[in-house]
Protein backbone atom coordinates (compact mmCIF):
# COMPACT_ATOMS: atom_id res chain seq x y z
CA UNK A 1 4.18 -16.65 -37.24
CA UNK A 2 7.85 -17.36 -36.31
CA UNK A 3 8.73 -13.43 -37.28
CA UNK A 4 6.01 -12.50 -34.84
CA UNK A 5 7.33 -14.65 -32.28
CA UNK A 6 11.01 -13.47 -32.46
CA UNK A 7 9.80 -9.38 -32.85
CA UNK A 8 8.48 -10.21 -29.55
CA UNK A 9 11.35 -11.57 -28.15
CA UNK A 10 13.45 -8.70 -29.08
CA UNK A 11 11.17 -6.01 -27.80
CA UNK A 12 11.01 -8.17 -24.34
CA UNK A 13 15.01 -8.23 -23.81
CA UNK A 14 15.22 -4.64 -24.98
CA UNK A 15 12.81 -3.51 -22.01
CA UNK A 16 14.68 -5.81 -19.81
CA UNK A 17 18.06 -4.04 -20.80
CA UNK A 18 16.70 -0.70 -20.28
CA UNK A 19 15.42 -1.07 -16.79
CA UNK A 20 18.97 -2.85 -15.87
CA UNK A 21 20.29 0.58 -17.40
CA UNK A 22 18.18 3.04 -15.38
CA UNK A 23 19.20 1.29 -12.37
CA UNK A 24 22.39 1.17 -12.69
CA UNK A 25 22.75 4.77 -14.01
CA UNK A 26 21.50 5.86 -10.86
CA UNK A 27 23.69 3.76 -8.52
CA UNK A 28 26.65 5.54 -6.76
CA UNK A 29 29.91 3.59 -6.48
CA UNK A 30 32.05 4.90 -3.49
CA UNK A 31 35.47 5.25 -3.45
CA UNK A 32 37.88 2.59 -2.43
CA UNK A 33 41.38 1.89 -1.46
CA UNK A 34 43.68 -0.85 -3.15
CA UNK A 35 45.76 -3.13 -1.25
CA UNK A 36 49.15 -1.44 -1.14
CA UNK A 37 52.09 -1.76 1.46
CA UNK A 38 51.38 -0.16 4.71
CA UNK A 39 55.16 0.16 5.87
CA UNK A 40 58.17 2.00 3.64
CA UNK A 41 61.92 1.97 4.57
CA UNK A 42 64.23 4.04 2.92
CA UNK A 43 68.26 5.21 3.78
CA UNK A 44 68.48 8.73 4.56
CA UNK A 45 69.49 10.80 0.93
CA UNK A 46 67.72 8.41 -1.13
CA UNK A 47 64.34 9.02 -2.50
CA UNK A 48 60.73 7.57 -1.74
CA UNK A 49 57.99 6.91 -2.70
CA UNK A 50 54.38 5.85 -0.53
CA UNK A 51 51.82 4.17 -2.15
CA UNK A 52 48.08 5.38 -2.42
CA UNK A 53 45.90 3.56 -5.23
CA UNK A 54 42.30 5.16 -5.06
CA UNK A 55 39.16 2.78 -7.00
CA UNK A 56 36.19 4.80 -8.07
CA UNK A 57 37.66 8.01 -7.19
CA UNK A 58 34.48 10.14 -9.16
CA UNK A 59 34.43 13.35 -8.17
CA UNK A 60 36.36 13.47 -5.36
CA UNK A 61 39.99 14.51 -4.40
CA UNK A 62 42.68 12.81 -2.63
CA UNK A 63 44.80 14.55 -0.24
CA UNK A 64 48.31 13.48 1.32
CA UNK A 65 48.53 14.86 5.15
CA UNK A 66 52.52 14.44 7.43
CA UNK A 67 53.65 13.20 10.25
CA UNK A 68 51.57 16.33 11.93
CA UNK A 69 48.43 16.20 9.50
CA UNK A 70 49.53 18.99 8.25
CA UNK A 71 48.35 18.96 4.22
CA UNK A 72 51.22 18.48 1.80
CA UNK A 73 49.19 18.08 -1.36
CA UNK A 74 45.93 18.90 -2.81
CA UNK A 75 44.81 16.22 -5.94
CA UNK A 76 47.86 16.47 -8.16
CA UNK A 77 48.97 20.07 -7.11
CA UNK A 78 52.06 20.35 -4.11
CA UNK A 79 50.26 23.14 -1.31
CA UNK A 80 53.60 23.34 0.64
CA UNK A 81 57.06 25.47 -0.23
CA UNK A 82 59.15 22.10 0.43
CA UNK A 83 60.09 21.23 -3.43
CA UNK A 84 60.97 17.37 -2.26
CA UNK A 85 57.30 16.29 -1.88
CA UNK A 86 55.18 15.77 -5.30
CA UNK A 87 52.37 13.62 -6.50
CA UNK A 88 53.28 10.39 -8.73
CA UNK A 89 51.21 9.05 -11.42
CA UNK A 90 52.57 5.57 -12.91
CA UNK A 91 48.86 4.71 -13.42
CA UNK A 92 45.67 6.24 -13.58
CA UNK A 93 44.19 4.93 -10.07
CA UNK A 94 47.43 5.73 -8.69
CA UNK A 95 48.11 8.83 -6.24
CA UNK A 96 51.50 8.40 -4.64
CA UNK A 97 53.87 10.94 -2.93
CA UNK A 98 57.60 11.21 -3.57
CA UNK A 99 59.74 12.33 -1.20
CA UNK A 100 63.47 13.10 -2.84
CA UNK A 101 66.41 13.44 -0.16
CA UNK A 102 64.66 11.79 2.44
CA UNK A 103 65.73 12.90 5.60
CA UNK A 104 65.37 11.81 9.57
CA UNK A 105 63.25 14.04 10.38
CA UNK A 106 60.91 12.68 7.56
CA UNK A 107 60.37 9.62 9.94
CA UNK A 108 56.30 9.08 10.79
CA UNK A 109 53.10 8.45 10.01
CA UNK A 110 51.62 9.84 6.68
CA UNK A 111 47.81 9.57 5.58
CA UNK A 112 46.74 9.23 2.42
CA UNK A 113 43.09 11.02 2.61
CA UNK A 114 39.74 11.20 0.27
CA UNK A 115 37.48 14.17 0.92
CA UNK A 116 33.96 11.76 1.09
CA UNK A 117 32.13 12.16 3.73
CA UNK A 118 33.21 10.66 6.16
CA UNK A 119 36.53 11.25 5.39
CA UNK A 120 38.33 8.02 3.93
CA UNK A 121 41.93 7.20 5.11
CA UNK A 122 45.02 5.39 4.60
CA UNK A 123 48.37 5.48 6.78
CA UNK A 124 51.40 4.98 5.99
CA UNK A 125 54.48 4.61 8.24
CA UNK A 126 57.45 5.97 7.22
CA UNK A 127 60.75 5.04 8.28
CA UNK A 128 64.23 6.44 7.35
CA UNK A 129 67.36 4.49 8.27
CA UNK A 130 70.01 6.10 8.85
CA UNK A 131 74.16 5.85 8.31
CA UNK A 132 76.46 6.32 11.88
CA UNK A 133 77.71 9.62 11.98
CA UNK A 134 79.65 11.58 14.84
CA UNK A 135 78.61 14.21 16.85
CA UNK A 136 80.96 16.43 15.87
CA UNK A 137 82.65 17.06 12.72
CA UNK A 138 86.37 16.77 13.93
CA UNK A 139 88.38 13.75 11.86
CA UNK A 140 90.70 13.18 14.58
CA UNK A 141 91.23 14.10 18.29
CA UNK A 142 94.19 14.32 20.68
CA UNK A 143 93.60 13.61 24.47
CA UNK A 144 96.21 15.20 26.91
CA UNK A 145 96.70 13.68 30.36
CA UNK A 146 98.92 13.59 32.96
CA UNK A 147 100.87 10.19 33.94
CA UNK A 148 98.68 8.30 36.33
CA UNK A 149 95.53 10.06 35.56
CA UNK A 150 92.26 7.86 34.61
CA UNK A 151 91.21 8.88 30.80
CA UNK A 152 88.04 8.22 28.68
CA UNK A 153 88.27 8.25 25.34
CA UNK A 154 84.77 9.35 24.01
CA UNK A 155 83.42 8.67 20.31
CA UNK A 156 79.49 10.33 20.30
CA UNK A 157 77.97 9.00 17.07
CA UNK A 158 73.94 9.03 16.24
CA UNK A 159 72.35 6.71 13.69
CA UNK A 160 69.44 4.55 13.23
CA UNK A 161 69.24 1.60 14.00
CA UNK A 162 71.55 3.18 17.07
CA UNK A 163 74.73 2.21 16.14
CA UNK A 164 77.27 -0.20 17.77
CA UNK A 165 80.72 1.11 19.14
CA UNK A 166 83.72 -1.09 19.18
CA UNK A 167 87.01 -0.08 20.07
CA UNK A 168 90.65 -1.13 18.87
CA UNK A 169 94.68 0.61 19.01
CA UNK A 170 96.76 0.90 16.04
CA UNK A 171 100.54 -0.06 16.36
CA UNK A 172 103.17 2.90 15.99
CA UNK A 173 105.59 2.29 13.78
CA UNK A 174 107.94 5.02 12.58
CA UNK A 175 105.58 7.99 13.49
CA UNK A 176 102.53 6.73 11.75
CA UNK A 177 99.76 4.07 13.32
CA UNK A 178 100.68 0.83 11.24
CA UNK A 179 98.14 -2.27 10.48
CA UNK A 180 99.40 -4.08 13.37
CA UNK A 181 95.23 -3.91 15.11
CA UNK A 182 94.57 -4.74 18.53
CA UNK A 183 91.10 -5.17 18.97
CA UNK A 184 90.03 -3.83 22.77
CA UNK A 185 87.18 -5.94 24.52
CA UNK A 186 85.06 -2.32 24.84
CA UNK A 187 81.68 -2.22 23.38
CA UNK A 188 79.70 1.54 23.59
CA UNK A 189 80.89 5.16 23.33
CA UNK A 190 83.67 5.32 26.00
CA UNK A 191 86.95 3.96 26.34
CA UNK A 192 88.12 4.11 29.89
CA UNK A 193 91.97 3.92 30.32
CA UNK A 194 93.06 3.71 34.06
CA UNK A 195 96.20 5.02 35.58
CA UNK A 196 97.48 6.15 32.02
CA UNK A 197 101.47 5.68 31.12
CA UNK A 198 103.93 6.88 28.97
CA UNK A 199 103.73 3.54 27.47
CA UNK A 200 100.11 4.13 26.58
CA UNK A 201 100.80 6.97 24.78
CA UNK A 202 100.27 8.01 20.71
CA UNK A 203 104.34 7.89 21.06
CA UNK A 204 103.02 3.40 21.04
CA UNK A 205 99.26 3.32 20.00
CA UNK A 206 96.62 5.41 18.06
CA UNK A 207 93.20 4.45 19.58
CA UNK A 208 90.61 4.05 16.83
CA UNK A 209 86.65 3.58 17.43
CA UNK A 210 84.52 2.42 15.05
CA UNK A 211 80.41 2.29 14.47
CA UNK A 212 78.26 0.41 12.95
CA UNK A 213 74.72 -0.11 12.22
CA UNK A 214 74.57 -1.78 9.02
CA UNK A 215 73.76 0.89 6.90
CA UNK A 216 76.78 2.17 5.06
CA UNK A 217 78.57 3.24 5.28
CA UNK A 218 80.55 2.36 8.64
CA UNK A 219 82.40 5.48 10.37
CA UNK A 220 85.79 5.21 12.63
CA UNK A 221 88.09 7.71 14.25
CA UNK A 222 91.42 8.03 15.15
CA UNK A 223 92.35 9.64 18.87
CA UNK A 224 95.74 10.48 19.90
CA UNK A 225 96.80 9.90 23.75
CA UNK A 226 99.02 12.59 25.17
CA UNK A 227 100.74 10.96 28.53
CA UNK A 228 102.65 14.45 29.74
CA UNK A 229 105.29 13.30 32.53
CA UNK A 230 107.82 14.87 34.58
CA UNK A 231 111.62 14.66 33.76
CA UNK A 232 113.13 11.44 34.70
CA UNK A 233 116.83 12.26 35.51
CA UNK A 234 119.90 9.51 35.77
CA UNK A 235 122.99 10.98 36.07
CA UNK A 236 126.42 9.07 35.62
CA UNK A 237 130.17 10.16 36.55
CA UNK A 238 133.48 8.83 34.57
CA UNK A 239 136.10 7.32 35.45
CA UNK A 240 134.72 5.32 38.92
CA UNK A 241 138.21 6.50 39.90
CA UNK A 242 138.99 9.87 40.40
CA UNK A 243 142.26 11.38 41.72
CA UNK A 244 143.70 14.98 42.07
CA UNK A 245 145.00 16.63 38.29
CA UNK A 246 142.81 13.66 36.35
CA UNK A 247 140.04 14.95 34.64
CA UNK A 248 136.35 14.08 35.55
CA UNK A 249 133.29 13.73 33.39
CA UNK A 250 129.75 14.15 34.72
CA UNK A 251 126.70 12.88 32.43
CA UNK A 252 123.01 14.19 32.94
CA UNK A 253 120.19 12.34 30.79
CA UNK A 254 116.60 14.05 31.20
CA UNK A 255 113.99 12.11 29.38
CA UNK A 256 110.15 13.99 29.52
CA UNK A 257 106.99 14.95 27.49
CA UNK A 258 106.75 17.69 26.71
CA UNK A 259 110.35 18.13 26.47
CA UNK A 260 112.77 19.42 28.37
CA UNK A 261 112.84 23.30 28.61
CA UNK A 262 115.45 23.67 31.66
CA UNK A 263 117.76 21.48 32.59
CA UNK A 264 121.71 22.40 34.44
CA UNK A 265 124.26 21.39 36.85
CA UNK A 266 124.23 22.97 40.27
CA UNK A 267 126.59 22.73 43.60
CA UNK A 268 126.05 24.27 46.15
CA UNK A 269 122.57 25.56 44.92
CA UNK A 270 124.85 27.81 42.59
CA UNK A 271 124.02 27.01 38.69
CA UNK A 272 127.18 25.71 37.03
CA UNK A 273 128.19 27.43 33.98
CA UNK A 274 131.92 27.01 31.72
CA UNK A 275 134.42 28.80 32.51
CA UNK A 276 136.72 31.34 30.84
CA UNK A 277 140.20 29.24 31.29
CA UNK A 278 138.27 25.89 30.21
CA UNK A 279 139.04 24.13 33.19
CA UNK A 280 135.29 23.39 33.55
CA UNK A 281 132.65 23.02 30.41
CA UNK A 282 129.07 22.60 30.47
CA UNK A 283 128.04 21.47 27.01
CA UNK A 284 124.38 20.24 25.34
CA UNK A 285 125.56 16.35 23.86
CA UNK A 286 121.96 15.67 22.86
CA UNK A 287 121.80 12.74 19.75
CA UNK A 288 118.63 14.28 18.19
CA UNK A 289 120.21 17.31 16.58
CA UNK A 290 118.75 20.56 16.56
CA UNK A 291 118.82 21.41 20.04
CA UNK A 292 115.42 19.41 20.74
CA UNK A 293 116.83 16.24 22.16
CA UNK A 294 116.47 12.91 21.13
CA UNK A 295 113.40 10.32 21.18
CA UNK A 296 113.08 7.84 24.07
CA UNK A 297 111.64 4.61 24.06
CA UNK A 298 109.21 5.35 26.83
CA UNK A 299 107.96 8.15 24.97
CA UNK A 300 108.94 11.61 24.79
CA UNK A 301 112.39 12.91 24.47
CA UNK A 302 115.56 13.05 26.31
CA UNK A 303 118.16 15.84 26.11
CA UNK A 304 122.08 15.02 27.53
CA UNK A 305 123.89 17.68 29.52
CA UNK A 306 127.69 16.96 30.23
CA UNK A 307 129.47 18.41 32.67
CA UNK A 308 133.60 17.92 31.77
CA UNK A 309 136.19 19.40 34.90
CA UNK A 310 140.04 19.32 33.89
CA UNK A 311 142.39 18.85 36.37
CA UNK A 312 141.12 18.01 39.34
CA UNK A 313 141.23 19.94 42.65
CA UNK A 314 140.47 19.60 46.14
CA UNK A 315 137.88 21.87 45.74
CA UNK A 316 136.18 20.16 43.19
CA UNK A 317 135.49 16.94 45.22
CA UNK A 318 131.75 16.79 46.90
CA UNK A 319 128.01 16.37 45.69
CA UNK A 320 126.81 17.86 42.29
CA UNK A 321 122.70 17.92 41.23
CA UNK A 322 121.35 17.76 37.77
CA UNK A 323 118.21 20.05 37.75
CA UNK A 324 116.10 19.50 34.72
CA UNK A 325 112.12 20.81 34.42
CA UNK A 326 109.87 21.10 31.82
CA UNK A 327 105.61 21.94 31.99
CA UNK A 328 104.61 18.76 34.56
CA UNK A 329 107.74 19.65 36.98
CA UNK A 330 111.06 19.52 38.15
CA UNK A 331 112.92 16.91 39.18
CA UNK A 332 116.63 17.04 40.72
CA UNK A 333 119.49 14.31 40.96
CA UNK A 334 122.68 13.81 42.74
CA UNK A 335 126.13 12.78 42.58
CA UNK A 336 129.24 13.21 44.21
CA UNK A 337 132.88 13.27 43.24
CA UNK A 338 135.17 11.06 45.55
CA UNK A 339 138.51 11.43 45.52
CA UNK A 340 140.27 8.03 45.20
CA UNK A 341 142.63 6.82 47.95
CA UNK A 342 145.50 4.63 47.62
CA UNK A 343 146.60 2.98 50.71
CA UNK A 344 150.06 3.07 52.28
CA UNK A 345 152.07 0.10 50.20
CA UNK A 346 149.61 -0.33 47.74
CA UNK A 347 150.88 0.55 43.88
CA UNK A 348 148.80 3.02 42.02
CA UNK A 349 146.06 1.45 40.12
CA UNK A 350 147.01 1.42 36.00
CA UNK A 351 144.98 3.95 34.31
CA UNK A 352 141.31 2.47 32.75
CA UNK A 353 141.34 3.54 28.83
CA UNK A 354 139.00 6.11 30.11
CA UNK A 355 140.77 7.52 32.37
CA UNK A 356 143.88 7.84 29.94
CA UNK A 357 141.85 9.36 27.22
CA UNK A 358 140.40 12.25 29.81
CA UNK A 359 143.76 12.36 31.01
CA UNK A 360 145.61 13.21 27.62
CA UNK A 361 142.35 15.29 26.62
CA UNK A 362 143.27 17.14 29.51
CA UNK A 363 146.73 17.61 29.05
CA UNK A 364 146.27 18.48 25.18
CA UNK A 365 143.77 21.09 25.95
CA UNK A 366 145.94 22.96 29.05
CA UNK A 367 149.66 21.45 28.37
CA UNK A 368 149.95 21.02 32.17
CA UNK A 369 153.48 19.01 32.39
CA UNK A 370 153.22 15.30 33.72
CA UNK A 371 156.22 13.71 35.72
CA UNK A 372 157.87 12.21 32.68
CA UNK A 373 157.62 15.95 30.92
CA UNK A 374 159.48 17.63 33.66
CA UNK A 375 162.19 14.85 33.39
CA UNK A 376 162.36 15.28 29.82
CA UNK A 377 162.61 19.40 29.68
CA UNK A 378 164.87 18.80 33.01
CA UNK A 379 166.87 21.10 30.88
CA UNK A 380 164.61 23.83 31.05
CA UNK A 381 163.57 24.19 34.28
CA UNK A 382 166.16 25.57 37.94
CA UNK A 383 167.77 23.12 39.75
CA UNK A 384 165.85 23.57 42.67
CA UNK A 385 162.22 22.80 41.12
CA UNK A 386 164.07 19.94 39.56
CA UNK A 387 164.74 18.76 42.35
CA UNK A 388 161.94 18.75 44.00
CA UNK A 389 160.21 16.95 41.19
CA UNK A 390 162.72 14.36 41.02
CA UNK A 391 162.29 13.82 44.93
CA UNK A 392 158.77 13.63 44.07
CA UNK A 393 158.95 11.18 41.14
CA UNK A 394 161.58 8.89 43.34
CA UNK A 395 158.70 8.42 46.50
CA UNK A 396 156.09 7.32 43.56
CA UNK A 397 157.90 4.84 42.62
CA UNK A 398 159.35 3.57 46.26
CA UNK A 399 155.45 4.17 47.84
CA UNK A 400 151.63 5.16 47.59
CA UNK A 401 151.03 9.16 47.40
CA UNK A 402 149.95 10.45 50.45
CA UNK A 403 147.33 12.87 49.24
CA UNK A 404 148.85 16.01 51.08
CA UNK A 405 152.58 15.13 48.99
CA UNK A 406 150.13 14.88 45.78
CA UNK A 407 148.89 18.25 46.28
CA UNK A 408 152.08 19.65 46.96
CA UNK A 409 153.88 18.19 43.70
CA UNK A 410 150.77 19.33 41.75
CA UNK A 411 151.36 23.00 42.82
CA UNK A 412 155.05 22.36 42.23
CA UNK A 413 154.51 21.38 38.93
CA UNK A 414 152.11 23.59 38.13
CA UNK A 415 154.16 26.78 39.52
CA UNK A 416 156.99 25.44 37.12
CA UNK A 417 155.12 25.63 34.45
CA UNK A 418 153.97 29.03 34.79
């Protein structure tokens, strides 16, 4: 009786099982999507990878469509000729797309697509960060501009997030920009630098920008300031007091950028030059060597042109110009020799050192006689010359020298000698 019983029971549950089997055979289960981030970030270079995880995929396919639905993949097979973009497979329900090298223009939307019908679809937004760069490709830069001119310094730089500008100047020290940093209170792109100097110039500071975004790495440049001035001329004469037969000694500085390319003594609007017997010399003194002229504080470079005249003439007193020039201008300055007068009863000032060394390089260089020479060689020279010079020598001593009596013992002398 109890076998009976449980044969029955058995035969009941087995029915039971197969109709829970036919129905569920012919059930469909639809495809699904798993919960998977919606938003991926990624630094430009890097690689990738959005997330599609398909449930109950069956039969169908899943396709990955761009930015412009424009298909990139077809199951597990790449249907485009860019080699960066392939299907990953970590797991069986998984149907991501890799993107190696990602670049900007990679930034969108992508949609992660079964073909049922209707269509089912995932997005996915895309975003690629990306470094500061510049605009252009050069390392440094160098700005010219003209002293007094308004300048803007420009660093163009792209990057996402959009990058933020700050600007700073480098101390110069010995030619090179030093760590001595000056930060500048100028945030964006441009650096504005208003009625520019020499002082301003890369001869003092190296401007540097620098951007940032917080994706590394951080980018900076260098830019060099050109300030290109005219000559700045300051001329000098030595000693303060000059008399006929002492020598004179006129000093032109010329400090400019760009240098110096002209620069000479005029009178008269006639161009000085040295001349065969010496008496005058025009000579280049400059303390930089090689004929370029030596550097200036203010920035840019100053050459020295000396004008030396030996024995001093009437003709040689009046107004002088240094003319110097370079690229920005020219610029002109004057002076004047003054003959010094000493007045009636008044002894004849003692010679300054200067004046005594111009007065013996004078005499070295043309062995003109002075009064005590002619009284020395008194031996070698006619009576009647010597007598004029002694005459001569005798009214120095008792009074002043009237100029016109100067002149005439100068010839005197001078016709002795030869």
């Amino acid at each position: 009786m109890a076998t009976k019983a449980t044969s029955v029971a058995v035969k009941f549950l087995s029915a039971i099982v197969a109709v829970v089997w036919k129905l569920t055979s012919g059930m469909r289960t639809e495809p699904s999507f798993a919960t998977t981030p919606e938003n991926v970030t990624a630094f430009s270079g890097q690689n990738a990878v959005l997330p599609c995880t398909v449930n109950h995929l069956g039969k169908y396919k899943v396709v990955w469509l761009d930015q412009n639905s424009f298909p990139l993949t077809f199951d597990e097979r790449r249907v485009i000729d860019d080699l960066r973009f392939s299907v990953v497979r970590p797991y069986i329900r998984d149907w991501n797309l890799m993107i190696r090298g990602v670049r900007p223009g990679d930034t969108g939307q992508y949609t992660c697509t079964v073909n049922t019908e209707p269509v089912l679809s995932k997005l996915i937004n895309f975003d690629v960060k990306v470094s500061p760069r510049f605009l252009d490709q050069s390392t440094n830069q160098l700005v010219v501009a003209q002293e007094g001119d308004t300048v803007v310094l420009s660093c163009n730089v792209t990057g996402k997030p959009e990058p933020e500008v700050t600007w700073q100047r480098r101390v110069v020290s010995g030619g090179k920009a030093s760590y001595a940093v000056e930060s500048l209170a100028t945030l964006g792109p441009q650096l504005v630098i208003k009625n520019a100097s020499r002082n301003s110039s890369y001869f003092h500071f190296v401007y540097e920008c620098l951007a940032n975004n917080g994706i590394p790495p951080a980018v900076n440049r260098q830019i060099r300031l050109a300030v290109h001035y005219a000559p700045d001329v300051a001329v000098t004469v030595r000693p303060s007091r000059l008399r006929l037969g002492h020598a004179a000694e006129l000093e032109c500085s010329a400090a400019a950028f760009p240098v110096v390319d002209d620069v000479f003594w005029e009178r008269r609007r006639q161009r000085l030059a040295s001349t065969d017997d010496g008496r005058k010399v025009v000579e280049r003194v400059d303390d930089g060597g090689g004929g370029g002229g030596a550097p200036v504080d203010g920035g840019g470079v100053v050459v020295t042109l000396r004008l030396l005249i030996r024995a001093l003439g009437a003709v040689d007193f009046g107004d002088y110009a240094c003319v110097a020039s370079n690229s920005v201008g020219t610029r002109r300055k004057s002076v004047a020799i003054v003959e010094h007068m000493v007045s009636e009863g008044q002894h004849q000032a003692t010679p300054s050192k200067r004046e005594s060394a111009l007065q013996a390089m004078t005499s070295e260089r043309l062995s003109l006689p002075t009064p005590g020479d002619v009284r020395r060689d008194s031996n070698k020279m006619s009576p009647s010359r010597l007598t004029v010079s002694e005459k001569s020598l005798a009214s120095d001593r008792r009074r002043s020298w009237h100029p016109a009596i100067l002149m005439c013992c100068f010839a005197r002398l001078l016709t002795a000698y030869l």
